[in-house]
Protein backbone atom coordinates (compact mmCIF):
# COMPACT_ATOMS: atom_id res chain seq x y z
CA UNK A 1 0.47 29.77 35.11
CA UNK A 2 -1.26 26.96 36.78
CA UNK A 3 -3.88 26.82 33.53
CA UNK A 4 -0.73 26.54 31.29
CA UNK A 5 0.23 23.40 32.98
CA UNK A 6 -3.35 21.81 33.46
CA UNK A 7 -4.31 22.59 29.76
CA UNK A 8 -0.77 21.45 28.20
CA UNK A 9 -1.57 18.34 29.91
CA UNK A 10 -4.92 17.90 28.59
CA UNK A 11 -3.96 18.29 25.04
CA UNK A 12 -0.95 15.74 25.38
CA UNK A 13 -3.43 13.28 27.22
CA UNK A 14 -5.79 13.87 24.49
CA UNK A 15 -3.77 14.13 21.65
CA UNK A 16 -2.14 10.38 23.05
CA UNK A 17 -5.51 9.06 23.46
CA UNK A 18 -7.03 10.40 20.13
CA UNK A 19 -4.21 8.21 17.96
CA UNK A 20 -4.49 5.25 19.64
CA UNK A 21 -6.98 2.69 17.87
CA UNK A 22 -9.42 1.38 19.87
CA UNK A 23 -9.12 -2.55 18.62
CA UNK A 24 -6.46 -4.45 16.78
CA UNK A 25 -6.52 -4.76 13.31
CA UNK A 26 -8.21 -8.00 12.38
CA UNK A 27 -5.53 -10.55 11.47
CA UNK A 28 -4.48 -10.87 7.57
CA UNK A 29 -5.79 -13.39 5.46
CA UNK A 30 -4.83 -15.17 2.52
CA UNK A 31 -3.30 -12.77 -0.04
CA UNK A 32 -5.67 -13.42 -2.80
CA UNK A 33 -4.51 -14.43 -6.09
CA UNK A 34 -2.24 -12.39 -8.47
CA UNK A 35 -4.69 -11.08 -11.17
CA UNK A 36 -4.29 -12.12 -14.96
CA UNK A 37 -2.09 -9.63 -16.80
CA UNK A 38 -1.44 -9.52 -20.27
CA UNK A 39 2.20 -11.15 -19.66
CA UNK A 40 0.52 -14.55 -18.68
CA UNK A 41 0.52 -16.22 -22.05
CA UNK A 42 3.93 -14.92 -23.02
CA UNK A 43 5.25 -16.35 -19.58
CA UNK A 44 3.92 -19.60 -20.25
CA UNK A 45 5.32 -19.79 -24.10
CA UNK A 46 9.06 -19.46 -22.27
CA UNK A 47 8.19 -22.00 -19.88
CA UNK A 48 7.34 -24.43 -22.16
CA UNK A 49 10.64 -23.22 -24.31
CA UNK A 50 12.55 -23.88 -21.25
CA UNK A 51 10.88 -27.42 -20.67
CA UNK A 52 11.82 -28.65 -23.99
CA UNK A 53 15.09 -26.93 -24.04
CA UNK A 54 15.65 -28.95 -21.10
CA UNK A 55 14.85 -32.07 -23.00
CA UNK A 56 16.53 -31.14 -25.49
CA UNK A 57 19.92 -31.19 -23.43
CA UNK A 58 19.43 -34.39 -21.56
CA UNK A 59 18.85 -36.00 -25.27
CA UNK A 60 22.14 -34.45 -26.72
CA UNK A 61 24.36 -35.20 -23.08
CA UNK A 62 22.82 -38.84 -23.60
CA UNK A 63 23.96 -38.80 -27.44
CA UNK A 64 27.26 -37.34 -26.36
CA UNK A 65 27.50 -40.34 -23.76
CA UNK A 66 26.89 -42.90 -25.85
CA UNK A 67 29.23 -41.87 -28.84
CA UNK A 68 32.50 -41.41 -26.26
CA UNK A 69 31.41 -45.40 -25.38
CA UNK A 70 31.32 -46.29 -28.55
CA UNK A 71 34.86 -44.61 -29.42
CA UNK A 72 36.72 -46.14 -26.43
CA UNK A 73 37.91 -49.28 -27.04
């Protein structure tokens, strides 16, 4: 019995030892850049549609501005 005990030992002190890593991992860097995919150029085409969208509101809002000035008395 007593080789039992010894030897179930020895295989949890090993097994223990045996998945532990013997040095940190080194620390993380910079993730590096997000590769070019084949959506890049599409992407950018909305972007720009948004941009002058965007312009395209302010210049109506101002329009719409002005005219209610002009009606009120």
């Amino acid at each position: 019995m007593g080789y039992v005990k010894y030897s179930t030992m020895a295989l949890a002190v090993l097994f223990i030892a045996g998945c532990s890593s013997p040095e940190p991992p080194p620390p993380a860097k910079e993730p590096p850049p997000p590769a070019k995919t084949v959506f890049d150029p599409l992407k950018a085409q909305v972007d720009r549609a948004r941009e002058v969208q965007k312009t395209v509101d302010e210049g109506a809002e101002r329009t719409r501005k002005e005219v209610e000035n002009q009606e009120r008395p």
